[in-house]
PDB file of N, CA and C in Angstrom:
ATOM      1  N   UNK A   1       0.854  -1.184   0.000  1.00  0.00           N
ATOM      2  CA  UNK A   1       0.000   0.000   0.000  1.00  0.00           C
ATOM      3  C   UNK A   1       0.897   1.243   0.000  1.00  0.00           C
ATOM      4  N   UNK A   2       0.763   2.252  -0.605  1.00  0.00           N
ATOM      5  CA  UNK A   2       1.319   3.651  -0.864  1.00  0.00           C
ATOM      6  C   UNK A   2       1.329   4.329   0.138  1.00  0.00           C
ATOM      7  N   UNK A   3       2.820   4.991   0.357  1.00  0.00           N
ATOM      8  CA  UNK A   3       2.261   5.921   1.808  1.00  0.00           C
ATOM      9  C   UNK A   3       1.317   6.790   1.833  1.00  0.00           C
ATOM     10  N   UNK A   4       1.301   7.635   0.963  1.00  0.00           N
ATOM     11  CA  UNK A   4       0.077   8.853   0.983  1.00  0.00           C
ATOM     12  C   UNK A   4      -1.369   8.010   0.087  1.00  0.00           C
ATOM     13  N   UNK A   5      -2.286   8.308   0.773  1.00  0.00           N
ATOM     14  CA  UNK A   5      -3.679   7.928   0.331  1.00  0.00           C
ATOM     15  C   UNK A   5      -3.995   8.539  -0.255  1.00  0.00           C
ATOM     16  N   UNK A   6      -5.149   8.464  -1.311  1.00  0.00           N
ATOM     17  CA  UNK A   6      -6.506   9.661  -1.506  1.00  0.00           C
ATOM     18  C   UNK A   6      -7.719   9.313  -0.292  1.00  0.00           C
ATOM     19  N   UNK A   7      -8.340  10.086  -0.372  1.00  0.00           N
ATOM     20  CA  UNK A   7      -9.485   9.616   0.543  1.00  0.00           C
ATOM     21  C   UNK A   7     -10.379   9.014   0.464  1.00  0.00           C
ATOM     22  N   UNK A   8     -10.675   8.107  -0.734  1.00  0.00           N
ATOM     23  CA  UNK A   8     -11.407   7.387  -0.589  1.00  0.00           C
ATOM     24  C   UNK A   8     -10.744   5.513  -0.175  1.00  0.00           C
ATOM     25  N   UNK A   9      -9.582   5.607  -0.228  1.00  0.00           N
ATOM     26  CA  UNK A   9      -8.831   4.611   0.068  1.00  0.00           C
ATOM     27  C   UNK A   9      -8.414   4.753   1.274  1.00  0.00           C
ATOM     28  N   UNK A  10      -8.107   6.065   1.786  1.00  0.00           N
ATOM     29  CA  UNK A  10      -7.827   6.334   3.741  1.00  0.00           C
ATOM     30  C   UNK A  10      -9.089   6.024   4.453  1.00  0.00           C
ATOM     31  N   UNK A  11     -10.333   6.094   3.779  1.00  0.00           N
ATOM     32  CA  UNK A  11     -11.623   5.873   4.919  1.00  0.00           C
ATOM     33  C   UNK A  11     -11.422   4.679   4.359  1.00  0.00           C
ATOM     34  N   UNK A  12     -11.573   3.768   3.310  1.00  0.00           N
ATOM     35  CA  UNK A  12     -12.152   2.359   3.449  1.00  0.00           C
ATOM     36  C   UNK A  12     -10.586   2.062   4.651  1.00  0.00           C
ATOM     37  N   UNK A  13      -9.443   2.288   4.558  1.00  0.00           N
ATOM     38  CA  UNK A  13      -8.696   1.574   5.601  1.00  0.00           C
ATOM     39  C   UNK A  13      -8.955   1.787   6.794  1.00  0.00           C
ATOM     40  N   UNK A  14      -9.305   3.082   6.957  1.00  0.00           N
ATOM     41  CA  UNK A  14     -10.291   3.017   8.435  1.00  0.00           C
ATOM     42  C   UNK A  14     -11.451   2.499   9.010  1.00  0.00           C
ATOM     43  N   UNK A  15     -11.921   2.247   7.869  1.00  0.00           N
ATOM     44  CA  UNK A  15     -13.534   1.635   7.968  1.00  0.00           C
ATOM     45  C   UNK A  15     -14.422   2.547   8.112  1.00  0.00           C
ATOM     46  N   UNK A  16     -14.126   3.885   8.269  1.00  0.00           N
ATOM     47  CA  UNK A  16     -15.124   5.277   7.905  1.00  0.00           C
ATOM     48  C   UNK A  16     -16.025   5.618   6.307  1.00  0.00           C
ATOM     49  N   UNK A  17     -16.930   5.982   6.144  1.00  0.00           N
ATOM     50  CA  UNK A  17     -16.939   6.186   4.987  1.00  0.00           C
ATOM     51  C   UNK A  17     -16.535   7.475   4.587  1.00  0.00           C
ATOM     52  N   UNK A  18     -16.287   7.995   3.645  1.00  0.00           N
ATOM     53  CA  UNK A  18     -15.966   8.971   2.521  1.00  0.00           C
ATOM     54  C   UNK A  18     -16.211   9.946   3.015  1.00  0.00           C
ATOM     55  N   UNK A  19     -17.730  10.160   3.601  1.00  0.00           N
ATOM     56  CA  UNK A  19     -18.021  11.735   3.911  1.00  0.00           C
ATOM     57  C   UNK A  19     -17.921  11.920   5.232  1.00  0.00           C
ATOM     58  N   UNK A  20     -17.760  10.574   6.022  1.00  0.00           N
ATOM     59  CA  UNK A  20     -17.499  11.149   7.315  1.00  0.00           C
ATOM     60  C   UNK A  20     -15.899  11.592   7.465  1.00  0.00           C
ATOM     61  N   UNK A  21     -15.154  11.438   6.176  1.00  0.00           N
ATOM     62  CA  UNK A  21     -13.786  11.388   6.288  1.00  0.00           C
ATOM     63  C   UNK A  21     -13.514  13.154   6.230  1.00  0.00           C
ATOM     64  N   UNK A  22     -14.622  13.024   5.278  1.00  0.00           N
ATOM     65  CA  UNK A  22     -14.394  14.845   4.221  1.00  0.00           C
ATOM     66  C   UNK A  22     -14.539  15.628   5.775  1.00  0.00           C
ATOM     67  N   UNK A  23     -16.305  15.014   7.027  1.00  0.00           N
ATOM     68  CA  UNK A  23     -16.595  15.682   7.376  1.00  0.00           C
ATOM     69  C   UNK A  23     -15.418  16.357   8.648  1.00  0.00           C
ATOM     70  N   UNK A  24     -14.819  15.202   8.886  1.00  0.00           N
ATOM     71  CA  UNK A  24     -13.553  15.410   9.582  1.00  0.00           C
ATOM     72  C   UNK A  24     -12.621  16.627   9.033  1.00  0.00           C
ATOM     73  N   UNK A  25     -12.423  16.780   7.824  1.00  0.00           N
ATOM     74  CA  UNK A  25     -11.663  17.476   7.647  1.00  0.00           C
ATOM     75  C   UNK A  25     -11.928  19.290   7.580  1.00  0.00           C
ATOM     76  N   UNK A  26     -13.336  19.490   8.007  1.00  0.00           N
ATOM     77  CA  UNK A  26     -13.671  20.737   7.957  1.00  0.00           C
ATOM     78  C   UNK A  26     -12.865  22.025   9.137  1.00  0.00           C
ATOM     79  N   UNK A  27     -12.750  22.847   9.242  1.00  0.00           N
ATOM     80  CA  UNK A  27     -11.950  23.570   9.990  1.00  0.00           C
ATOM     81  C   UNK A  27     -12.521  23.356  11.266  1.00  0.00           C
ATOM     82  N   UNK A  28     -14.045  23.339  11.606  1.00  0.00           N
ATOM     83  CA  UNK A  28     -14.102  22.944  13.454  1.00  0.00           C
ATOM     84  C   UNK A  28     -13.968  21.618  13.898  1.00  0.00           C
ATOM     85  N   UNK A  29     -14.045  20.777  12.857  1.00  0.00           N
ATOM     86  CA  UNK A  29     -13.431  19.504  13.200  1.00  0.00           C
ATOM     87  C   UNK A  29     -12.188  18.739  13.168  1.00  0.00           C
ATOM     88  N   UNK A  30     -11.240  19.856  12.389  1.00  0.00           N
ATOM     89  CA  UNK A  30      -9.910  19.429  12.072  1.00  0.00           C
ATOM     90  C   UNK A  30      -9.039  18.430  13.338  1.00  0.00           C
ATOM     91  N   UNK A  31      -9.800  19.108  14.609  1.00  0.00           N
ATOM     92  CA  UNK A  31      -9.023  18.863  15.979  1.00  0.00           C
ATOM     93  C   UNK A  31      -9.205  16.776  16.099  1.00  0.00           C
ATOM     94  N   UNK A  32     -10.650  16.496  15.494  1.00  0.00           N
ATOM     95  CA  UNK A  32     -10.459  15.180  15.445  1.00  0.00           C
ATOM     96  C   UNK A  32     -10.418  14.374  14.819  1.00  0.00           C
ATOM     97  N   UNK A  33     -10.142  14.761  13.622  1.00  0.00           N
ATOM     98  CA  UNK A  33      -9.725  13.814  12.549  1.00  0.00           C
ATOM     99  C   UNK A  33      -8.628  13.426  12.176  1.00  0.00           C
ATOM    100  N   UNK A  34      -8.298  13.302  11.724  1.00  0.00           N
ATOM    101  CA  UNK A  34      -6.651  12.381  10.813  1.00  0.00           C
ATOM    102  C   UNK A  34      -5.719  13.034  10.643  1.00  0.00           C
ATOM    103  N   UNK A  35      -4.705  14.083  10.405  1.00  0.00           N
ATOM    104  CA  UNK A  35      -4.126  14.630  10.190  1.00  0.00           C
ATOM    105  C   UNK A  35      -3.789  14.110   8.487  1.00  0.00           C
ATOM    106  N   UNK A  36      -3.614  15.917   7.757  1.00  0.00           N
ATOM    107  CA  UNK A  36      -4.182  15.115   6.250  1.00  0.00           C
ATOM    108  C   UNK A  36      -3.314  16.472   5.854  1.00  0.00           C
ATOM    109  N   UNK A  37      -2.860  15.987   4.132  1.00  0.00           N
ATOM    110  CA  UNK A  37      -1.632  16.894   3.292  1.00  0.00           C
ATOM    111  C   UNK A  37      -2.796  17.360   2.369  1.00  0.00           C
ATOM    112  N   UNK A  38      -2.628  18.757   2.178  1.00  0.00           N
ATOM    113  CA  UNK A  38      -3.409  19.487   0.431  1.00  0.00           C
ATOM    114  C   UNK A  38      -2.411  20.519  -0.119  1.00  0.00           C
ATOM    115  N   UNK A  39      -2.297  19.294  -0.999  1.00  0.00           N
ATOM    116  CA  UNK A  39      -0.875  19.977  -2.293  1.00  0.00           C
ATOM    117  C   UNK A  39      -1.689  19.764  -3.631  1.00  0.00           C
ATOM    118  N   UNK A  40      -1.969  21.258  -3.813  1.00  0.00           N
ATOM    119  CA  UNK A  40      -2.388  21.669  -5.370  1.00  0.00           C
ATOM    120  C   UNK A  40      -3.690  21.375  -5.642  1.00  0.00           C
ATOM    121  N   UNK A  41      -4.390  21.728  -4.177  1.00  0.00           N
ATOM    122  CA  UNK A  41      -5.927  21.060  -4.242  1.00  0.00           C
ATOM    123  C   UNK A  41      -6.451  19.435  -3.866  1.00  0.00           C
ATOM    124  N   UNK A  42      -5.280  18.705  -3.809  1.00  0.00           N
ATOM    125  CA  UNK A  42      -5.459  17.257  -3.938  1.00  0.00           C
ATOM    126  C   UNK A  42      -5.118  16.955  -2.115  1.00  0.00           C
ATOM    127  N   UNK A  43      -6.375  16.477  -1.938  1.00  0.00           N
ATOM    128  CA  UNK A  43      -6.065  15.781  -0.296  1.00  0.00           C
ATOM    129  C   UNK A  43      -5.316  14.731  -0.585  1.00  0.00           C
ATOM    130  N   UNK A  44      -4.303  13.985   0.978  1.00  0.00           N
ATOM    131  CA  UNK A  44      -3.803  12.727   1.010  1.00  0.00           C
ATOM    132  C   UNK A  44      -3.246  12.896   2.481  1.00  0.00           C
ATOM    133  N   UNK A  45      -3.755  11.704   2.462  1.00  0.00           N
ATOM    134  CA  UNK A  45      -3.290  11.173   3.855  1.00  0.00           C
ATOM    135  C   UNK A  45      -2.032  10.227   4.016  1.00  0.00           C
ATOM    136  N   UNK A  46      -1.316  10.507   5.726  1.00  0.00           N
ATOM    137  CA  UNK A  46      -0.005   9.326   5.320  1.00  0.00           C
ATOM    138  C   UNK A  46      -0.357   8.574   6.248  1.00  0.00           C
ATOM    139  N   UNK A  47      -0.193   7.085   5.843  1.00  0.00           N
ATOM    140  CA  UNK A  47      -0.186   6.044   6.693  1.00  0.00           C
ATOM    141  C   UNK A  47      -0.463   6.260   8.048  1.00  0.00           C
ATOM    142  N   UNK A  48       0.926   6.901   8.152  1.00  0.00           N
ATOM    143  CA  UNK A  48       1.204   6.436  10.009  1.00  0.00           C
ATOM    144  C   UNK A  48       0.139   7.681  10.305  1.00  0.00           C
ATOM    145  N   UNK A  49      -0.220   8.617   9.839  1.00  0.00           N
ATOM    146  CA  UNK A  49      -1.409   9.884  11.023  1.00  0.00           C
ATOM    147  C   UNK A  49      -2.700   8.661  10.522  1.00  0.00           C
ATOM    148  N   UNK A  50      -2.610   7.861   9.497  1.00  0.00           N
ATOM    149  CA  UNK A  50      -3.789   6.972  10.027  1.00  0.00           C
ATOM    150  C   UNK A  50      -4.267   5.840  11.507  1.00  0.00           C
ATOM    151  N   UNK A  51      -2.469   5.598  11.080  1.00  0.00           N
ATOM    152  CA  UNK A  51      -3.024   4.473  12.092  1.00  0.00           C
ATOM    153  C   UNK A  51      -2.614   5.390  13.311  1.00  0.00           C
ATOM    154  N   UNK A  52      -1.942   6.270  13.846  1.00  0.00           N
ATOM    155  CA  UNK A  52      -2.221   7.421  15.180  1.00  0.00           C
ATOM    156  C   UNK A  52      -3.044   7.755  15.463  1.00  0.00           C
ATOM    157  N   UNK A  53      -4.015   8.242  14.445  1.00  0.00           N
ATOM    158  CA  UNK A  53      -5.300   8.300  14.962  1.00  0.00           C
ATOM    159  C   UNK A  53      -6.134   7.389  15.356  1.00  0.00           C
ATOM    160  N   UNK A  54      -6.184   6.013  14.713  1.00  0.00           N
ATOM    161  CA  UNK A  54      -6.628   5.230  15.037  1.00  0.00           C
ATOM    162  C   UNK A  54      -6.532   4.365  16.450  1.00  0.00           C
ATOM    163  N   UNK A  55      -5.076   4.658  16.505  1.00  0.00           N
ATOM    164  CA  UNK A  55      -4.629   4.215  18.231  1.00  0.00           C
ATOM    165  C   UNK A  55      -5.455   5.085  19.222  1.00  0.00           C
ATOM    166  N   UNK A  56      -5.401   6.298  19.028  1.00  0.00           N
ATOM    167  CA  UNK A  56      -5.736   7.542  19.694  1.00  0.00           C
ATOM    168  C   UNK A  56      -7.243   7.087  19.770  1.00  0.00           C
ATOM    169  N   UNK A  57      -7.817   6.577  19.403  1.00  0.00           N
ATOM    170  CA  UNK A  57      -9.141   6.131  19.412  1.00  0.00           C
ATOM    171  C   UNK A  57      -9.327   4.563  19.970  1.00  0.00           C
ATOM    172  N   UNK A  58      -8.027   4.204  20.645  1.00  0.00           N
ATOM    173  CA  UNK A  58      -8.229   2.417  21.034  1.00  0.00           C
ATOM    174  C   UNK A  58      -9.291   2.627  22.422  1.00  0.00           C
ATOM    175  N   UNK A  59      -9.757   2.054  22.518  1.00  0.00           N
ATOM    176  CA  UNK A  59     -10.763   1.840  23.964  1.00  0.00           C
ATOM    177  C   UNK A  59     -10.188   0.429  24.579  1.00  0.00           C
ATOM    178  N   UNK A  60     -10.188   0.544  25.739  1.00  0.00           N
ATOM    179  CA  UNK A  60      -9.489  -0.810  26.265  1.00  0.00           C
ATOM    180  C   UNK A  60      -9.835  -1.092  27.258  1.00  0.00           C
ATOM    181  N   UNK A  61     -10.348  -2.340  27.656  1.00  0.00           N
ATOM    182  CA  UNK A  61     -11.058  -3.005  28.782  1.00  0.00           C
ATOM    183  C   UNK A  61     -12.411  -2.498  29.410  1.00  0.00           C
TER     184      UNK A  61
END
């Protein structure tokens, strides 16, 4: 798998869909979503702020 995603390939690896991905990325929600690159208009996400966030979200016991 490629380090940088598009987003429709960063939510299916999260198991989010698409627009809850976009909705993450709006400016009052920036604080909990994914940490994400926009070069030349084009979103992408890297791996590892996927799976960080995803840790950041482990629930345990």
């Amino acid at each position: 798998m490629p380090t940088y995603l598009r987003p429709a390939v960063a939510a299916q690896y999260l198991g989010i869909s698409t627009s809850k991905l976009a909705k993450l990325r709006l400016r009052h929600n920036r604080a909990n979503g994914p940490a994400f690159v926009k070069l030349a208009g084009c979103v992408l996400y890297r791996r590892e702020d996927l799976d960080e966030w995803l840790n950041q979200h482990l629930v345990q016991g």
